[in-house]
C-alpha atoms as a PDB file:
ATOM      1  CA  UNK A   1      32.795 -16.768   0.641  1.00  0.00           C
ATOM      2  CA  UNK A   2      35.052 -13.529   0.715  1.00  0.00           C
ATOM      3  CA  UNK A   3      33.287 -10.453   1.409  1.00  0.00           C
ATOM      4  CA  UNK A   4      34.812  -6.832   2.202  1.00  0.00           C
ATOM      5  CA  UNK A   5      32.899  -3.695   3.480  1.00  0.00           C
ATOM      6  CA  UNK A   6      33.774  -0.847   0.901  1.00  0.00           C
ATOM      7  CA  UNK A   7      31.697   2.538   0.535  1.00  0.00           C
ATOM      8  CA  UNK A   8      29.924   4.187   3.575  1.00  0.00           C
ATOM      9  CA  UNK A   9      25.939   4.014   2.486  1.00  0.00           C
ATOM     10  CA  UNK A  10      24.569   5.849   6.156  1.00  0.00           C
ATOM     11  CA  UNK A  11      26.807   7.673   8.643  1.00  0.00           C
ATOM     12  CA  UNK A  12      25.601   9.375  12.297  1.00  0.00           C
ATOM     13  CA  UNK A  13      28.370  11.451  13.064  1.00  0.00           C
ATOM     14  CA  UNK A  14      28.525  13.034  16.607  1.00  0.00           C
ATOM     15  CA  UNK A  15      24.834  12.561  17.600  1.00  0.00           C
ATOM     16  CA  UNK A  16      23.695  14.390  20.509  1.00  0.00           C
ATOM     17  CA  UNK A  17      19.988  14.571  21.534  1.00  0.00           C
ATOM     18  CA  UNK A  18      18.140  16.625  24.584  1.00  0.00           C
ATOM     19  CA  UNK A  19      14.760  16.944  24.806  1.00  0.00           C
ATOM     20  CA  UNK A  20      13.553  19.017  27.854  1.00  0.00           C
ATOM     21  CA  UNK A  21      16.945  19.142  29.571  1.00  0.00           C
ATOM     22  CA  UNK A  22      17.789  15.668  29.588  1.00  0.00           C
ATOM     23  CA  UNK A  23      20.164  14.121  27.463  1.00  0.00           C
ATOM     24  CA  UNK A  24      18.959  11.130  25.540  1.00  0.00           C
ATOM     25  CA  UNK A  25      21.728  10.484  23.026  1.00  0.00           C
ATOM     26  CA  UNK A  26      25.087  11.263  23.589  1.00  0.00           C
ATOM     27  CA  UNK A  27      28.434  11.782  21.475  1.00  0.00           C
ATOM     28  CA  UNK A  28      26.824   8.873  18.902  1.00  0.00           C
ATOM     29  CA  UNK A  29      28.681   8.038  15.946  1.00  0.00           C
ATOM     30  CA  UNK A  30      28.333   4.680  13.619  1.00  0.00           C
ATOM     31  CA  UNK A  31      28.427   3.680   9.688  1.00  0.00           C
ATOM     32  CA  UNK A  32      27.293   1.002   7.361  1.00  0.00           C
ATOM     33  CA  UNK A  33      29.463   0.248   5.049  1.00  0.00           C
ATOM     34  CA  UNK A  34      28.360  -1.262   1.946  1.00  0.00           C
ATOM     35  CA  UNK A  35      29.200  -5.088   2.116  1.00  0.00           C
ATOM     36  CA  UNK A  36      30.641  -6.878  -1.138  1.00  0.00           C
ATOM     37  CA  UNK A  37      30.675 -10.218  -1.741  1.00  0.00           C
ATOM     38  CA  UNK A  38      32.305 -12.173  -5.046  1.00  0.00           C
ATOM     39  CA  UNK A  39      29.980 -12.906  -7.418  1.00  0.00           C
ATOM     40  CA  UNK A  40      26.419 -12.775  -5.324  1.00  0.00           C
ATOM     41  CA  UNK A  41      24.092  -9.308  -4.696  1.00  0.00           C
ATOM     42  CA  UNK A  42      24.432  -8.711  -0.917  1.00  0.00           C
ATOM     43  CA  UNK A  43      22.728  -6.175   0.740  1.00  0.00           C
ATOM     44  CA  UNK A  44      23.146  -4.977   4.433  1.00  0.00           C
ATOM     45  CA  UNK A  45      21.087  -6.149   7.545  1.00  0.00           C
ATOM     46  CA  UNK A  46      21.828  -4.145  10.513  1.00  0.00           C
ATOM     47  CA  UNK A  47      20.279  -5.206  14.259  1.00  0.00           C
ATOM     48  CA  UNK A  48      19.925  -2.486  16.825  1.00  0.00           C
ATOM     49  CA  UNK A  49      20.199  -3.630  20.299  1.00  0.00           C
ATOM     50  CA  UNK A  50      19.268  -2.493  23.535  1.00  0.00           C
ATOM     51  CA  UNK A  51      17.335  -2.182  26.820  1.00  0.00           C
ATOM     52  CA  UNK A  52      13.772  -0.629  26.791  1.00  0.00           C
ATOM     53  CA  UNK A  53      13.911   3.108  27.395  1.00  0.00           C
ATOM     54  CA  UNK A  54      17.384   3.656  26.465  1.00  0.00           C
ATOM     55  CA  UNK A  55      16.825   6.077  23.343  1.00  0.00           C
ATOM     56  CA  UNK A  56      16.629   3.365  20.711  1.00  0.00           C
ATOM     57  CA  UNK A  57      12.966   5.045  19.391  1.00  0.00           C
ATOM     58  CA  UNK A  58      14.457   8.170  19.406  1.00  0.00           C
ATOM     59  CA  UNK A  59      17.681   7.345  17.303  1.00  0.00           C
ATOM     60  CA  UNK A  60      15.177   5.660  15.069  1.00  0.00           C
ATOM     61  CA  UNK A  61      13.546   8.354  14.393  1.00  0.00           C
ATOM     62  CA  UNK A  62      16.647  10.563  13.585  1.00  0.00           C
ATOM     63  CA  UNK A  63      17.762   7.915  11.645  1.00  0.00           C
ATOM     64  CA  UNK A  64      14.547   8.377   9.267  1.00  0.00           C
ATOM     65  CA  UNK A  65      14.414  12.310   8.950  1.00  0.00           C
ATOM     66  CA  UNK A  66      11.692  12.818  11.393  1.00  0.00           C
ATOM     67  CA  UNK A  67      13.681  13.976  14.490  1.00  0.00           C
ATOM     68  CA  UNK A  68      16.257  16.781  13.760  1.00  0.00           C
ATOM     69  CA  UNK A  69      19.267  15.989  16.926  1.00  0.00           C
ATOM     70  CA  UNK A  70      20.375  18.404  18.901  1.00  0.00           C
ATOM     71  CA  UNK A  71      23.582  18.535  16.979  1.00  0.00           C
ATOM     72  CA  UNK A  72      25.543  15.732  14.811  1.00  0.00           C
ATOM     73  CA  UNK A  73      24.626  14.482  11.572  1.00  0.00           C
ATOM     74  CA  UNK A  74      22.957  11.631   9.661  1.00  0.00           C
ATOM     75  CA  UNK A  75      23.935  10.932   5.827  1.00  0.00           C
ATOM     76  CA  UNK A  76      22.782   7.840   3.546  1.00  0.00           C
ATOM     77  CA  UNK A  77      22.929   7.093   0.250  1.00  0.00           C
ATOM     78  CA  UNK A  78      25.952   6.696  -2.139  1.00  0.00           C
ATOM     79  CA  UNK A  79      26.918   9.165  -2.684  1.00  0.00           C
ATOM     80  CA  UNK A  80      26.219  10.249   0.932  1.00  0.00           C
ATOM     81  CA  UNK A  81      23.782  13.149   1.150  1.00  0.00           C
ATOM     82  CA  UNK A  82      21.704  14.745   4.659  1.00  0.00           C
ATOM     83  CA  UNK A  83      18.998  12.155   5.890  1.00  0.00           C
ATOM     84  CA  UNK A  84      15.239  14.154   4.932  1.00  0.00           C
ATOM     85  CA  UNK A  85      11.532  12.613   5.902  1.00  0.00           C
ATOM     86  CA  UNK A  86      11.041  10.159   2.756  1.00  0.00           C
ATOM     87  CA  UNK A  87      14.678   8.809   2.294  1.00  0.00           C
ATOM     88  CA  UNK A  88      14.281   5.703   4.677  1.00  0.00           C
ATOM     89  CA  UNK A  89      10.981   3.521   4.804  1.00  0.00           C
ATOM     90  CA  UNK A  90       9.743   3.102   8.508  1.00  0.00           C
ATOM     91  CA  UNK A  91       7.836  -0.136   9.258  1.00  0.00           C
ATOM     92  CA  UNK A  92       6.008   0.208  12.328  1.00  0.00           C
ATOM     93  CA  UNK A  93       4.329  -2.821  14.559  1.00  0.00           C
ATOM     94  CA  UNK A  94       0.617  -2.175  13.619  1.00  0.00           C
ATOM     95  CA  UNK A  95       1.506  -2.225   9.798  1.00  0.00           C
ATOM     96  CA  UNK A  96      -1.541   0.162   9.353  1.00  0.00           C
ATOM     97  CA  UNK A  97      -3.526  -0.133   6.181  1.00  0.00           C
ATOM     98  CA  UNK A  98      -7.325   0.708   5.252  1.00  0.00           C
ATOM     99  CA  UNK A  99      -9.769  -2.038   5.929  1.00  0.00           C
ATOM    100  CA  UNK A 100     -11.945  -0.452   2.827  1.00  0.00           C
ATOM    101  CA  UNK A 101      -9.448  -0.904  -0.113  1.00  0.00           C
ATOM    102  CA  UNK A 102      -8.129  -3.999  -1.405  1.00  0.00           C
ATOM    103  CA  UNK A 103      -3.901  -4.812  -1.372  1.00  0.00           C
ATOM    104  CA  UNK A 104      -3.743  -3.111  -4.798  1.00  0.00           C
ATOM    105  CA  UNK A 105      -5.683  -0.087  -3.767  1.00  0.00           C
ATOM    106  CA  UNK A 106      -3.650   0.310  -0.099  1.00  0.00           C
ATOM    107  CA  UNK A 107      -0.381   0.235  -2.643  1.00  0.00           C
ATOM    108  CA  UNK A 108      -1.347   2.121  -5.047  1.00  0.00           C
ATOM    109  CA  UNK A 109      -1.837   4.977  -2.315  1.00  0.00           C
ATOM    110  CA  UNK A 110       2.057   4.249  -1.615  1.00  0.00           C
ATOM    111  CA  UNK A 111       2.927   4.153  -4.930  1.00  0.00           C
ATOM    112  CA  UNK A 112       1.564   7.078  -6.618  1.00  0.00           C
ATOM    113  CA  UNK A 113       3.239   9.032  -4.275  1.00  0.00           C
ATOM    114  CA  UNK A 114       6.189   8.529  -6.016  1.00  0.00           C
ATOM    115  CA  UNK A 115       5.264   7.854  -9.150  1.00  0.00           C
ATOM    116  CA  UNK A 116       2.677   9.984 -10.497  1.00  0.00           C
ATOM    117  CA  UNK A 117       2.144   8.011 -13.765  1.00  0.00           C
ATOM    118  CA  UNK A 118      -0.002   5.564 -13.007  1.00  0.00           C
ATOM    119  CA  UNK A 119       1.012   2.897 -15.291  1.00  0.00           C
ATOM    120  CA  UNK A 120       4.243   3.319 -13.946  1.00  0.00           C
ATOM    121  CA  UNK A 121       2.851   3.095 -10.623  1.00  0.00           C
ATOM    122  CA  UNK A 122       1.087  -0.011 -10.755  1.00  0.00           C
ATOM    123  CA  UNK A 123       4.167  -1.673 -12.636  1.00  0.00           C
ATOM    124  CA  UNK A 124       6.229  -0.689  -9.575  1.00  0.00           C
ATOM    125  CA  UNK A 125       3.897  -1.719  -7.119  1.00  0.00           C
ATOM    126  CA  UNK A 126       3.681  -5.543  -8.700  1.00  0.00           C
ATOM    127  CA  UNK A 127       7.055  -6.015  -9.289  1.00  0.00           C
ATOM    128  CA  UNK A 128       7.498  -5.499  -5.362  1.00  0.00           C
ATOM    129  CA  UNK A 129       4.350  -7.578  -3.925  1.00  0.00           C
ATOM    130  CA  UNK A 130       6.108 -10.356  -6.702  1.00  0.00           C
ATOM    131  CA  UNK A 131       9.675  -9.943  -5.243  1.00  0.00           C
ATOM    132  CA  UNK A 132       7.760 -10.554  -1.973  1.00  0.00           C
ATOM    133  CA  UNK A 133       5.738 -13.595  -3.332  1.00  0.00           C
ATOM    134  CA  UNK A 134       2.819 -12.129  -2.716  1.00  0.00           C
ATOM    135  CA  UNK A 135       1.274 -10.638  -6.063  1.00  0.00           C
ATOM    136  CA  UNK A 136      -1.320 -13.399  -6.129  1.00  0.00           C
ATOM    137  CA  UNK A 137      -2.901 -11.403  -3.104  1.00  0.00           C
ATOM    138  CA  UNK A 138      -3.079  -7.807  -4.617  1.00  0.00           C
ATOM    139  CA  UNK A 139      -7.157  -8.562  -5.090  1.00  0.00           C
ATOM    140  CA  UNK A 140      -7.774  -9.450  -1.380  1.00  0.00           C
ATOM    141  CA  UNK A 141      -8.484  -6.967   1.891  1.00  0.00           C
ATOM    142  CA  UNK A 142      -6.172  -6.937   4.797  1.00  0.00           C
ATOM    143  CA  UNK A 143      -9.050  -8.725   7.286  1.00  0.00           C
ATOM    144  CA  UNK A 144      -8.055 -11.374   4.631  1.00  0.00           C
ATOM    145  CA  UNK A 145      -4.348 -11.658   5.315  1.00  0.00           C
ATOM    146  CA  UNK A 146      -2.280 -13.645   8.053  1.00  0.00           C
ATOM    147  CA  UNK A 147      -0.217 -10.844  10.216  1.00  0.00           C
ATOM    148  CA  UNK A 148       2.891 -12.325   8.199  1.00  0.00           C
ATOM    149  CA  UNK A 149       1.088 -11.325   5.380  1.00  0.00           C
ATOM    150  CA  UNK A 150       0.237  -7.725   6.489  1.00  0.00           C
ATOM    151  CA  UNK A 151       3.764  -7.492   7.412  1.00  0.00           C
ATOM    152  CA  UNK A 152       4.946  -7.846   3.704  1.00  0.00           C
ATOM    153  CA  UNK A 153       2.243  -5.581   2.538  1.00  0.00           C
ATOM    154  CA  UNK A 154       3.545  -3.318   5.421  1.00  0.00           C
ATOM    155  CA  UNK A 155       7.010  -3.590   4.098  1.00  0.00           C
ATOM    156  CA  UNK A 156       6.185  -3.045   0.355  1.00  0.00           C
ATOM    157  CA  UNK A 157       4.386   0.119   0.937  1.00  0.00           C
ATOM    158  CA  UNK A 158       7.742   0.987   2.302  1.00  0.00           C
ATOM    159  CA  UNK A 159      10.033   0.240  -0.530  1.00  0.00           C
ATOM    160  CA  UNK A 160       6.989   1.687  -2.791  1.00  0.00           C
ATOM    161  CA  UNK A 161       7.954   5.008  -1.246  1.00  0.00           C
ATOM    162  CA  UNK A 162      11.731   5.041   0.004  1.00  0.00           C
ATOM    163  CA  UNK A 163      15.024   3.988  -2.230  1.00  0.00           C
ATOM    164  CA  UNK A 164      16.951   1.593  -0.537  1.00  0.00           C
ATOM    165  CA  UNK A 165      16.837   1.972   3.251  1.00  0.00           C
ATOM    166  CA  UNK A 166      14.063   0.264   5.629  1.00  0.00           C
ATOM    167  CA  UNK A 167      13.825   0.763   9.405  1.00  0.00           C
ATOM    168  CA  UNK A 168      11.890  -1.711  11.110  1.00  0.00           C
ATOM    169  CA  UNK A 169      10.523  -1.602  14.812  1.00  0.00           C
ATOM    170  CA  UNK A 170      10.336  -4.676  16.200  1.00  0.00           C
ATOM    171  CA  UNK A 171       9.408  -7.299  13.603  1.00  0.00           C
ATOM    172  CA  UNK A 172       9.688 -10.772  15.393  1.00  0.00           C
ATOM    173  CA  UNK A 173       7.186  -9.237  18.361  1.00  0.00           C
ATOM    174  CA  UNK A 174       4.656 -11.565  19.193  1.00  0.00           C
ATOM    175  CA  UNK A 175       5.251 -13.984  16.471  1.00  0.00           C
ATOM    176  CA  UNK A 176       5.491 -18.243  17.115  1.00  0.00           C
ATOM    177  CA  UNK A 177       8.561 -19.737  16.170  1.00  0.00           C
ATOM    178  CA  UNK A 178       8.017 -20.402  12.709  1.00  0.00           C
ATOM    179  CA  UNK A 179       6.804 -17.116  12.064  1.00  0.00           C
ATOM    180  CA  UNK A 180       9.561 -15.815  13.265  1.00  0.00           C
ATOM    181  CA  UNK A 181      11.714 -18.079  10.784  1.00  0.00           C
ATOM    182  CA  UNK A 182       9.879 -16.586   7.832  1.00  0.00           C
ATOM    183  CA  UNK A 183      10.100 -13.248   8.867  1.00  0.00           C
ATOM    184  CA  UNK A 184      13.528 -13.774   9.265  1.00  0.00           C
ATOM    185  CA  UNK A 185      14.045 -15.206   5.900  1.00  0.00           C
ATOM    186  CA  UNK A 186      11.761 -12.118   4.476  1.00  0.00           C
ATOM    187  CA  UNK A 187      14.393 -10.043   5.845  1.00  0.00           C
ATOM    188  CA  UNK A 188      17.534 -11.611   3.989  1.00  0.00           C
ATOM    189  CA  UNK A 189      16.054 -11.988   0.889  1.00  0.00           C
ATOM    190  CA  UNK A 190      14.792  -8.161   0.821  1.00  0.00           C
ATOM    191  CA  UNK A 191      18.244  -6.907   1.753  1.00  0.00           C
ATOM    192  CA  UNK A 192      19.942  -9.391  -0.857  1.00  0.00           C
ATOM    193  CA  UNK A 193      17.864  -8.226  -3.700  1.00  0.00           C
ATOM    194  CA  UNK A 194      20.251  -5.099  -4.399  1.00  0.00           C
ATOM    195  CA  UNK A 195      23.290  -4.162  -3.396  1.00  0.00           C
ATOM    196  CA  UNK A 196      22.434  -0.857  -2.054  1.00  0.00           C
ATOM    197  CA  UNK A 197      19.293  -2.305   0.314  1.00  0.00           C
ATOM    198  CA  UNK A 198      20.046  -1.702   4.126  1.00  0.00           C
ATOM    199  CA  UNK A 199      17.528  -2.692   6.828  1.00  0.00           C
ATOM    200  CA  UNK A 200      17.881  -1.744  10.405  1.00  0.00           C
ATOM    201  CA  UNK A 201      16.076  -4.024  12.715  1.00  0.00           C
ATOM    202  CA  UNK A 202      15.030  -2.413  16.210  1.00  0.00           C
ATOM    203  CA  UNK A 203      14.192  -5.362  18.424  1.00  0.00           C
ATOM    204  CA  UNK A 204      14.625  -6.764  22.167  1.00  0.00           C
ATOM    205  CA  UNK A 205      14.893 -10.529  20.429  1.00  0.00           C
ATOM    206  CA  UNK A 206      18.406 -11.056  20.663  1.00  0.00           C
ATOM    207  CA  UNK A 207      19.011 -14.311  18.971  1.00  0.00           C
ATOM    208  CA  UNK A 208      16.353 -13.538  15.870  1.00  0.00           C
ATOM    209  CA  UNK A 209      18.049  -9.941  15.310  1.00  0.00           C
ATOM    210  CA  UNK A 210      21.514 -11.667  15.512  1.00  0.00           C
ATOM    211  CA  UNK A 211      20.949 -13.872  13.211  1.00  0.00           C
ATOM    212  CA  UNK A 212      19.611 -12.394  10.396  1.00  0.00           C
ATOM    213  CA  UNK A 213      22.278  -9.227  10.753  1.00  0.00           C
ATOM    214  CA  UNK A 214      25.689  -9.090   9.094  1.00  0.00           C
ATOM    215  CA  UNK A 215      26.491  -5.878  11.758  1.00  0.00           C
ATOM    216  CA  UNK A 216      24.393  -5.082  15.740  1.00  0.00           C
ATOM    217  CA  UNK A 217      24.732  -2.064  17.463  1.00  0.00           C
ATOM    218  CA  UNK A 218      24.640  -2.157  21.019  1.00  0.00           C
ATOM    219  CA  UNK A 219      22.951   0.687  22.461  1.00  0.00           C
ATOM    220  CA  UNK A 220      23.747   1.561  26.068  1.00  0.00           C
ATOM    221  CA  UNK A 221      24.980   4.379  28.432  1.00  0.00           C
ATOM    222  CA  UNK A 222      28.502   4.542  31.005  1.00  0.00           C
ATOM    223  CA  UNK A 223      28.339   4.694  33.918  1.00  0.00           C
ATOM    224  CA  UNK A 224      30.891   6.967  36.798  1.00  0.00           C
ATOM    225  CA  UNK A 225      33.678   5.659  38.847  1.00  0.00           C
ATOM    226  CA  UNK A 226      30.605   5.000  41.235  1.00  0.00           C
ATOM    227  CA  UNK A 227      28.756   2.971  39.382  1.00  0.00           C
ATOM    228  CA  UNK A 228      26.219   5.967  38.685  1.00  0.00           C
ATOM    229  CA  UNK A 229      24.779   5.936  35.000  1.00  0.00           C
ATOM    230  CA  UNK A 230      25.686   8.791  33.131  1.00  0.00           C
ATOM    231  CA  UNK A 231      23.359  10.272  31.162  1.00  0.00           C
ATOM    232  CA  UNK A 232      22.259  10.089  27.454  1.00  0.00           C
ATOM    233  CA  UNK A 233      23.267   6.892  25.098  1.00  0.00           C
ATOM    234  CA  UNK A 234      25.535   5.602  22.883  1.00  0.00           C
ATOM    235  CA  UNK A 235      26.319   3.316  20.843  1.00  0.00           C
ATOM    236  CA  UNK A 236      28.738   0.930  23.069  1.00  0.00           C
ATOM    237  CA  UNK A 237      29.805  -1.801  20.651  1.00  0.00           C
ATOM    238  CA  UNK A 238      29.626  -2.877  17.445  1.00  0.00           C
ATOM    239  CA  UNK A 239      29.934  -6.746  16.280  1.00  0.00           C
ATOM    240  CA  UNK A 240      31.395  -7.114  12.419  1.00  0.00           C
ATOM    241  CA  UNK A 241      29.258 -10.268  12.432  1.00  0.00           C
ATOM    242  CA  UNK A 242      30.813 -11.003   8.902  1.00  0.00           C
ATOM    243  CA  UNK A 243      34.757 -10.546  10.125  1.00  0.00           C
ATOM    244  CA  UNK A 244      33.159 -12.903  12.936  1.00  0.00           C
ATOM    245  CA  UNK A 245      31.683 -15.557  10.543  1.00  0.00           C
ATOM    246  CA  UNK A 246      28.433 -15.273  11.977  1.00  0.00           C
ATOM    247  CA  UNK A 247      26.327 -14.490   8.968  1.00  0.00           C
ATOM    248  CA  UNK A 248      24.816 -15.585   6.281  1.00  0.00           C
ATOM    249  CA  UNK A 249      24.074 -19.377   7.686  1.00  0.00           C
ATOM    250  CA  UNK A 250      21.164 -21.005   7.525  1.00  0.00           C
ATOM    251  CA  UNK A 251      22.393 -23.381  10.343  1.00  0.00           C
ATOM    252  CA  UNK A 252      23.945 -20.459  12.142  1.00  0.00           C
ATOM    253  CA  UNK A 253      21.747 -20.951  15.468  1.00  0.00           C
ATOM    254  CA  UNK A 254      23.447 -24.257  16.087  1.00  0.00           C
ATOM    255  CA  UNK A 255      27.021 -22.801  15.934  1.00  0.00           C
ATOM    256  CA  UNK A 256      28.622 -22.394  19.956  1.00  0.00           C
ATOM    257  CA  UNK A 257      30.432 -19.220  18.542  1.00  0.00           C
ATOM    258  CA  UNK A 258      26.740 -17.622  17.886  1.00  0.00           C
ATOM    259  CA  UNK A 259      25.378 -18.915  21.114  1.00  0.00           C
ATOM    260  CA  UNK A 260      28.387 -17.140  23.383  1.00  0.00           C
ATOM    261  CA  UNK A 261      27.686 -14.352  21.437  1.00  0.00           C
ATOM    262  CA  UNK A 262      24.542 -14.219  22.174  1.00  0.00           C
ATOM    263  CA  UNK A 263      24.933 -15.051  26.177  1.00  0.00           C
ATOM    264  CA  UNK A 264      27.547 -12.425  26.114  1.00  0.00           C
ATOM    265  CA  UNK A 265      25.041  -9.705  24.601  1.00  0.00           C
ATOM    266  CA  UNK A 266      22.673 -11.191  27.193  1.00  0.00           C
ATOM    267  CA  UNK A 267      25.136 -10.719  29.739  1.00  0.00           C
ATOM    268  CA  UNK A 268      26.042  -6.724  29.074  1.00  0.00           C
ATOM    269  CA  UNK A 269      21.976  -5.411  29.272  1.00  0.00           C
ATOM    270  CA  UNK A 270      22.492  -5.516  32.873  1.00  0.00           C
ATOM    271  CA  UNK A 271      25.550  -2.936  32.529  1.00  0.00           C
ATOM    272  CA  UNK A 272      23.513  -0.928  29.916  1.00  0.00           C
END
């Protein structure tokens, strides 16, 4: 299947970040690139790599409008317009939602927000939860619902609020095998259902994020002639997993080329 990456949808351009004389992020600049494939709706899936405490959070959070950098730019959207709080849905681990209200009453929080009619409201809100195959649980509370299941809800309180862009912090943590697999497929068939839908995954699971993404960013920081880390991170390499072939596979865990790429990944967090 041809594919071809065409418009820039999100840009970070020059993205430096101190935060009480330290430098956290440093000279940072990527883009997604709106990926095109004949004759099927592809959207983007983007995995962001990296060892704990290197400034992933942080770039996370400038990526959604709630951290202002200490200089650079971030611009989504097509056409491409200054990241504000609102713009990109943020799915956090503990997918918070109140005990006391059913499915349909946690949405419908989410929803109005954005659209103040409530007919219109509620029509958005179950065309989501039935995109996400889970409409036939809008009645229930979230005590009822597996942690898969919150993570949907989680995820369509998200696109209830936010266009086309999701961030989401760690979404295969603590979850068996086969959860992981369903999450997974969640994933690709969210992104896939417009053309415009970009998800950044923020994970330490290596082989999960991999390969679900059609791009990962490898966060890191250099290091002297010495040795000697230098401070504040960047982003150190980027893998076109679709110019790779490594995408869009169901079987793509069984391929060697995946699994170097994967020990090779493995390999640079001890340089990072």
């Amino acid at each position: 299947m041809q594919s071809q990456r065409t418009n820039i949808i999100l840009r970070a351009d020059n993205v430096n970040l101190t935060l009480g004389g330290n430098p956290i992020l440093r000279d940072l600049s990527v883009e997604v690139r709106d990926v095109v494939r004949t004759g099927m709706t592809t959207g983007q899936v983007v995995g962001f790599l990296g060892p704990s405490g290197v400034g992933k959070t942080k770039f996370f959070e400038i990526l959604a409008g709630l951290l202002q950098p200490t200089s650079g730019t971030v611009q989504l959207g097509d056409p491409l317009q200054p990241v504000r709080a609102g713009m990109v849905g943020v799915v956090q681990q503990n997918y918070p939602l109140f005990n006391h209200r059913t499915i349909e009453g946690n949405l419908m929080l989410a929803a109005k927000k954005r659209y103040p009619n409530g007919s219109e409201a509620a029509d958005r809100m179950r065309d989501v939860m039935g995109r996400l195959h889970m409409a036939d649980k809008l009645g229930l509370y979230p005590a009822q619902l597996s942690g898969g299941q919150r993570q949907r809800v989680a995820i369509a309180q998200q696109l209830l609020c936010s266009d086309h862009f999701l961030l989401l912090d760690e979404p295969f943590s603590g979850l068996d095998i086969l959860m992981i697999e369903e999450v997974a497929e969640m994933i690709q068939e969210i992104a896939h259902s417009h053309e415009l839908n970009t998800i950044i995954i923020v994970s330490h699971d290596i082989v999960a994020t991999a390969s679900v993404s059609d791009t990962l960013w490898l966060m890191g920081r250099d290091r002297d002639t010495n040795g000697n880390i230098i401070p504040g991170a960047r982003i150190k390499r980027t893998y076109d997993l679709a110019a790779m072939d490594l995408c869009w596979d169901k079987t793509i865990l069984a391929k060697p080329a995946f699994q170097t790429m994967v020990s090779e990944i493995r390999d640079q967090f001890h340089q990072l």
